[in-house]
N, C-alpha and C. Protein backbone atom coordinates (compact mmCIF):
# COMPACT_ATOMS: atom_id res chain seq x y z
N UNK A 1 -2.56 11.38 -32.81
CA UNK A 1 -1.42 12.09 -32.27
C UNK A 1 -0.72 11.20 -31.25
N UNK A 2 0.42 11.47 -31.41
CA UNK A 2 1.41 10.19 -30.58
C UNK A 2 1.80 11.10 -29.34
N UNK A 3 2.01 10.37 -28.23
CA UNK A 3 2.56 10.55 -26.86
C UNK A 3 3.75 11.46 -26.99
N UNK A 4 4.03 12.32 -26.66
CA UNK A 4 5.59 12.82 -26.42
C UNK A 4 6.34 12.28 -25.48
N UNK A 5 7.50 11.43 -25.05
CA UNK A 5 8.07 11.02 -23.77
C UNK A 5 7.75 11.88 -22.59
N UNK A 6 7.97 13.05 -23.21
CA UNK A 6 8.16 13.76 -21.89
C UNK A 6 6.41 14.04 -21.24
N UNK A 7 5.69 14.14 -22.05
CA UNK A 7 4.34 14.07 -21.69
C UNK A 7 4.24 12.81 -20.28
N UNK A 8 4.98 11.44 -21.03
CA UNK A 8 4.73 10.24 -20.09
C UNK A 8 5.66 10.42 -18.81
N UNK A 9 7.23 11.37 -18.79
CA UNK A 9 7.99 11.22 -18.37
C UNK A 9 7.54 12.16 -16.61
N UNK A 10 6.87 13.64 -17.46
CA UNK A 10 6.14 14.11 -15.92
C UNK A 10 5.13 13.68 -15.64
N UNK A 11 3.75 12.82 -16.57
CA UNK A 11 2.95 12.27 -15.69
C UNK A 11 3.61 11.06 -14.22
N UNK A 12 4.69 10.32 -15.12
CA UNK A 12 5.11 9.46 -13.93
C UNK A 12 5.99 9.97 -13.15
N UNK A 13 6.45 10.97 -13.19
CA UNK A 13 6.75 12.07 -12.02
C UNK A 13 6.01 12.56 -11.24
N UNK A 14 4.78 13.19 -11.46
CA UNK A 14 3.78 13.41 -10.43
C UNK A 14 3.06 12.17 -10.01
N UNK A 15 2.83 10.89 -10.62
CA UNK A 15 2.83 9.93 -10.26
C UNK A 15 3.82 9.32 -8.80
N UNK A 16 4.76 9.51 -9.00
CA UNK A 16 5.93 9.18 -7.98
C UNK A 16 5.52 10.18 -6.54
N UNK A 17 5.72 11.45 -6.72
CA UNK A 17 4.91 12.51 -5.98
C UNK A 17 3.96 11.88 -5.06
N UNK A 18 2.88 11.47 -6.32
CA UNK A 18 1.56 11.09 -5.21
C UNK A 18 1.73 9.99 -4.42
N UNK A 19 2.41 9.19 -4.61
CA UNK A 19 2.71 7.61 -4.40
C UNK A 19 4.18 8.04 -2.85
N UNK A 20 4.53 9.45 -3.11
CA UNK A 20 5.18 9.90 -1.72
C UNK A 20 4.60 10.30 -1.29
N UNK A 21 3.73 10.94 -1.52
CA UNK A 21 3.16 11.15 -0.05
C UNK A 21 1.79 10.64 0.27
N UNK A 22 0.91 9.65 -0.38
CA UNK A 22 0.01 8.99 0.24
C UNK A 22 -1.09 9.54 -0.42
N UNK A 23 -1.26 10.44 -1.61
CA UNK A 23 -2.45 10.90 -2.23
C UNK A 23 -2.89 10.00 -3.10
N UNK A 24 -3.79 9.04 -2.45
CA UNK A 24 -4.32 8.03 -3.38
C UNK A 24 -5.16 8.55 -3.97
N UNK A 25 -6.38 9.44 -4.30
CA UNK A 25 -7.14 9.94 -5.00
C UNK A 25 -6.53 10.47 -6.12
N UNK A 26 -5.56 11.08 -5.51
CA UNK A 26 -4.99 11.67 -7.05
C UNK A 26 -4.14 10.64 -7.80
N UNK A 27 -4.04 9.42 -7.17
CA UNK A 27 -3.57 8.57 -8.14
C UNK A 27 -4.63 7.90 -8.29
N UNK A 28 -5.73 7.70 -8.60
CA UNK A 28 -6.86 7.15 -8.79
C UNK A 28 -7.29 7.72 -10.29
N UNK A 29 -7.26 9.35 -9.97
CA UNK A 29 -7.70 10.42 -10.77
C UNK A 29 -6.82 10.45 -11.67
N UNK A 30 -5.17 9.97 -11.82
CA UNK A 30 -4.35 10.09 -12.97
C UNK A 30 -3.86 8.85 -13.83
N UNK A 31 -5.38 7.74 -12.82
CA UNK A 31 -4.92 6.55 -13.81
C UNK A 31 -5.32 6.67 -14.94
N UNK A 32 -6.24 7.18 -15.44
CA UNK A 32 -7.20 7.22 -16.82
C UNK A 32 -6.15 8.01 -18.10
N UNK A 33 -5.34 8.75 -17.36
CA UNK A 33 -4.56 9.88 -18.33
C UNK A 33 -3.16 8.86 -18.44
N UNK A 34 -3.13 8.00 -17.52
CA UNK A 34 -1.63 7.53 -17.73
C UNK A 34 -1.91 6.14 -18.63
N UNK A 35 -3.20 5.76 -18.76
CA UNK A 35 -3.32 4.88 -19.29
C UNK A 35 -4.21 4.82 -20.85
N UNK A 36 -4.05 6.15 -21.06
CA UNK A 36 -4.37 7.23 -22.11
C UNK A 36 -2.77 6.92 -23.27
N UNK A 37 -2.52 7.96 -21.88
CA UNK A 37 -0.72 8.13 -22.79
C UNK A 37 0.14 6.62 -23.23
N UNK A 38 -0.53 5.61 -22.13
CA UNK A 38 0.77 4.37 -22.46
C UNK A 38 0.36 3.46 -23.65
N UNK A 39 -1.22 3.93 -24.28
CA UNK A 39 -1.53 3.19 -25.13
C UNK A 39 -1.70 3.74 -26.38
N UNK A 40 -0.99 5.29 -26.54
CA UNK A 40 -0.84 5.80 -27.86
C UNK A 40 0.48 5.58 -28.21
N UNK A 41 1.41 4.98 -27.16
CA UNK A 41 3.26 4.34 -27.72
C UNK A 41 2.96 3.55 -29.01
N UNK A 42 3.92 4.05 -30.10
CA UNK A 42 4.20 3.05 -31.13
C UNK A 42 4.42 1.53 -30.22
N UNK A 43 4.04 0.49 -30.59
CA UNK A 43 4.52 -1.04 -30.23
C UNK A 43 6.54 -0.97 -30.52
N UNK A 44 6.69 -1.67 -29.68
CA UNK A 44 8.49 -1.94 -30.21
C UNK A 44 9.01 -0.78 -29.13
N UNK A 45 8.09 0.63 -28.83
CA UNK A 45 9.41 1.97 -29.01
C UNK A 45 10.07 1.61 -28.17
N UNK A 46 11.42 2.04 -27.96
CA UNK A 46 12.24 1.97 -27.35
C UNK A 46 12.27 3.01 -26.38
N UNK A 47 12.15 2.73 -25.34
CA UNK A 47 11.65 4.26 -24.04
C UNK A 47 12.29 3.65 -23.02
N UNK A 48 13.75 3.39 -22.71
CA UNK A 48 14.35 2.70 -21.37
C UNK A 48 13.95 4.06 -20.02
N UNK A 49 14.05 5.09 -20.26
CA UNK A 49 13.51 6.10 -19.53
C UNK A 49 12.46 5.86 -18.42
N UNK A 50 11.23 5.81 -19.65
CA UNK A 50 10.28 5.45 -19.19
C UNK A 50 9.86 4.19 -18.62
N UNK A 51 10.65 3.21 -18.94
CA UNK A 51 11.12 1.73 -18.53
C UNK A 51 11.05 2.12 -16.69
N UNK A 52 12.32 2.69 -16.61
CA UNK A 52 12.75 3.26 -15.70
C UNK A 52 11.89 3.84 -14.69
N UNK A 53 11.32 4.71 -15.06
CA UNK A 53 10.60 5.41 -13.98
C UNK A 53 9.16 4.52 -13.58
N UNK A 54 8.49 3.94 -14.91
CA UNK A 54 7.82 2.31 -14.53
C UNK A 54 8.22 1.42 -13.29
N UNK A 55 8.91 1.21 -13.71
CA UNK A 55 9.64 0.27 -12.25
C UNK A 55 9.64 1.18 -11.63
N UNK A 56 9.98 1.85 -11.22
CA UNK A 56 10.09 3.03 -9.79
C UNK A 56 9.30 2.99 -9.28
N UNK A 57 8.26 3.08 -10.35
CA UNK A 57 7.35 3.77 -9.13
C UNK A 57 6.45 2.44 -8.98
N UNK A 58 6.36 1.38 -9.80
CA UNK A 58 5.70 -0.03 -9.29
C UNK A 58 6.59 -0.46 -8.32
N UNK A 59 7.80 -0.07 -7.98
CA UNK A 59 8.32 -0.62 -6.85
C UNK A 59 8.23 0.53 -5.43
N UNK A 60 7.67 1.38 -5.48
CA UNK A 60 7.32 2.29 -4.54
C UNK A 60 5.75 1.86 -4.06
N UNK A 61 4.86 1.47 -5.00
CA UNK A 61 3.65 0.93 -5.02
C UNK A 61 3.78 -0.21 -4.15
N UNK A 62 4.27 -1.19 -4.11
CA UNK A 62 5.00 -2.51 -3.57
C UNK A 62 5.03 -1.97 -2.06
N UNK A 63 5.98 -1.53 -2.30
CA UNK A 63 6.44 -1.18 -0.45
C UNK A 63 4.99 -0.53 0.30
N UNK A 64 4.62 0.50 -0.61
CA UNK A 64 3.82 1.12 0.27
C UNK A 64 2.36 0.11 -0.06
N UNK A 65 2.20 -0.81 -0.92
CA UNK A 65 1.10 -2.57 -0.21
C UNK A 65 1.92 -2.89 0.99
N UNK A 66 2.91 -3.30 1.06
CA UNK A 66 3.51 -4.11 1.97
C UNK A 66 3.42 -3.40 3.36
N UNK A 67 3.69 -1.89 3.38
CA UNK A 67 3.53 -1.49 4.31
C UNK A 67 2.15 -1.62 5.21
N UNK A 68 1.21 -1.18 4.12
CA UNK A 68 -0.42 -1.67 4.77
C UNK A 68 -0.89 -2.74 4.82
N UNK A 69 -0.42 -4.22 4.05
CA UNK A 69 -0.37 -5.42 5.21
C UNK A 69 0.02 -5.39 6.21
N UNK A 70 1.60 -4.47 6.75
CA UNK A 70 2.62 -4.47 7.78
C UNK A 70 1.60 -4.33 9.17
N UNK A 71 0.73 -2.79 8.22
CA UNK A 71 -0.06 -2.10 9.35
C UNK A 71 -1.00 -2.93 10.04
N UNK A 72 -1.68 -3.39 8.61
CA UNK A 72 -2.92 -4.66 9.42
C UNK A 72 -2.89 -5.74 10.24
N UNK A 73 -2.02 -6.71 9.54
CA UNK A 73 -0.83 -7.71 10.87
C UNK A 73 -0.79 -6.92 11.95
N UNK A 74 -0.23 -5.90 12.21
CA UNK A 74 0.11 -5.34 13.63
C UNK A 74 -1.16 -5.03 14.37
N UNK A 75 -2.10 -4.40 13.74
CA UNK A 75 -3.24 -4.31 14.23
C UNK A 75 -4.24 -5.49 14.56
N UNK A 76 -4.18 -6.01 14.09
CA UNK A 76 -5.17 -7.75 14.10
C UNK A 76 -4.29 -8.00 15.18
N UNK A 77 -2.93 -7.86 15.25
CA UNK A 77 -2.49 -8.53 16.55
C UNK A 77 -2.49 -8.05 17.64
N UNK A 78 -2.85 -6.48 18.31
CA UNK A 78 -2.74 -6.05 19.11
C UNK A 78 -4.42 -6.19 19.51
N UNK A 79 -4.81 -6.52 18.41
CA UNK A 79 -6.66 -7.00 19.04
C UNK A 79 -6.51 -7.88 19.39
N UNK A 80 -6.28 -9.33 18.99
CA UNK A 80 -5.77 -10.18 19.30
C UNK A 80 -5.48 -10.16 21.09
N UNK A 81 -4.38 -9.54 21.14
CA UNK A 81 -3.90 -9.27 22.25
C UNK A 81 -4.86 -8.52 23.73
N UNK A 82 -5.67 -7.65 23.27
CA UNK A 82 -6.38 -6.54 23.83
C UNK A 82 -7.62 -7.73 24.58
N UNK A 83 -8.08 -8.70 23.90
CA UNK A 83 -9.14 -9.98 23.91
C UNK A 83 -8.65 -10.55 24.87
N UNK A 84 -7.09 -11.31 24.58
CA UNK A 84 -7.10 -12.11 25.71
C UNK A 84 -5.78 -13.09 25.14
N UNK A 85 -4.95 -13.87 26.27
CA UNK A 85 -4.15 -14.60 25.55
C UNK A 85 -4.49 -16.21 25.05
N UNK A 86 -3.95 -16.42 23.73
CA UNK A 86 -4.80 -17.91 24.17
C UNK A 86 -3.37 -18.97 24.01
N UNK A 87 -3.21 -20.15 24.81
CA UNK A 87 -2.35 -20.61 25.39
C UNK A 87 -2.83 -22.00 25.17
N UNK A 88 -2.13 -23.07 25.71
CA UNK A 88 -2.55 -24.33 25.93
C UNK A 88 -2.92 -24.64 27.69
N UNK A 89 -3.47 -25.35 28.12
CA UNK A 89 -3.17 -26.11 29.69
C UNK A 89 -2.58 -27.45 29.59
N UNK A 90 -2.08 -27.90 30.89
CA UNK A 90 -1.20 -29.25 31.06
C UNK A 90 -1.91 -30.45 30.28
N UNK A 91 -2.91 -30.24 29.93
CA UNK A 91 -3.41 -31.83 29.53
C UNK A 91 -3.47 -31.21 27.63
N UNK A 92 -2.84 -30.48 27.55
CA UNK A 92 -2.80 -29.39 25.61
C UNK A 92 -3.75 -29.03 25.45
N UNK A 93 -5.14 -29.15 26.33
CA UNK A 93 -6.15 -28.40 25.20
C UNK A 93 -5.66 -27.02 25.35
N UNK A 94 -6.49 -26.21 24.55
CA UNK A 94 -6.42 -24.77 24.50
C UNK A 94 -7.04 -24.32 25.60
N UNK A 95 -6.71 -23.21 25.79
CA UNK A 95 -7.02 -22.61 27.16
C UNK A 95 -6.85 -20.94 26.65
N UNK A 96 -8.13 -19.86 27.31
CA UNK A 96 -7.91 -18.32 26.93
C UNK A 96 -7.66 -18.19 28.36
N UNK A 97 -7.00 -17.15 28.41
CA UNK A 97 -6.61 -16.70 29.40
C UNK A 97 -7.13 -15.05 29.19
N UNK A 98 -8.12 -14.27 30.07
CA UNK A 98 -8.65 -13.44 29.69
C UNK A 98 -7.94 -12.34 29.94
N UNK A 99 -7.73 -10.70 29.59
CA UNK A 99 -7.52 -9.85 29.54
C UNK A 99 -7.82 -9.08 30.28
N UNK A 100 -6.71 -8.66 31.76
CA UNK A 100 -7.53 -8.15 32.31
C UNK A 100 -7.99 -7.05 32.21
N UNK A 101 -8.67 -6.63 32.89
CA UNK A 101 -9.87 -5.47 32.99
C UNK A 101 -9.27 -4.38 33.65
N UNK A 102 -9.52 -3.06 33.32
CA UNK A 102 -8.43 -1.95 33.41
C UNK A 102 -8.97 -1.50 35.07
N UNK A 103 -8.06 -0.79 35.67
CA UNK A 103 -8.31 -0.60 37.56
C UNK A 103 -9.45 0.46 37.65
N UNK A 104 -9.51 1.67 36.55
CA UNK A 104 -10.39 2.38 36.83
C UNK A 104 -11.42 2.37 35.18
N UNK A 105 -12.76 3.12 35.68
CA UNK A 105 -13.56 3.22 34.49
C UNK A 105 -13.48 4.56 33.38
N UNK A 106 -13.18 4.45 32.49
CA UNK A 106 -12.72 5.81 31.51
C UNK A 106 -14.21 6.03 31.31
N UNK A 107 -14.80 7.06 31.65
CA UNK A 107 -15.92 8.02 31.29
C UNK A 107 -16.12 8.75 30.23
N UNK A 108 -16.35 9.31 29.34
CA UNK A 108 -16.55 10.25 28.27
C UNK A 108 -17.23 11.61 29.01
């Protein structure tokens, strides 16, 4: 039995869905069905549609990698930062310059 478009057309709609708002499990859980449906296509078919919403949502995928490198960079650097600065002295070696130490002690 062959794929119906539209079968492929709302999986990668709720695909898009999950990929807005951050439900990676459930895109985990709908890779098996989407990769079900993309391999009962006749070879050749012509599906610009589905073309379409392909790219979409691999380019929504994209941003939201890029974004969680964005996140990690920022984070590695504010540790970075939190450690200590590291700098050169007058003769170039490297030199840390330490972080200071906060005025009072936070208790739990």
């Amino acid at each position: 039995m062959r794929p119906e478009p539209s079968d492929l057309t709302l999986l990668l709609e709720t695909e898009r869905r999950l990929i807005l708002t951050g439900d990676w499990s459930g895109l985990q859980s709908l890779a098996p069905r989407k990769a079900a449906l993309l391999d009962r296509l006749p070879p050749g078919a012509p599906l610009p549609p589905l073309a379409t919403a392909l790219a979409r949502n691999q380019a929504l995928l994209a941003a939201a990698i890029d974004g969680l490198r964005d996140a990690l960079g920022r984070r590695a650097a504010l540790e970075a930062a939190r450690r200590g600065l590291a700098t050169y002295d007058p003769s170039g070696l490297r030199a840390a310059l330490a972080a200071p130490s906060p005025r009072y002690e936070r208790k739990a």
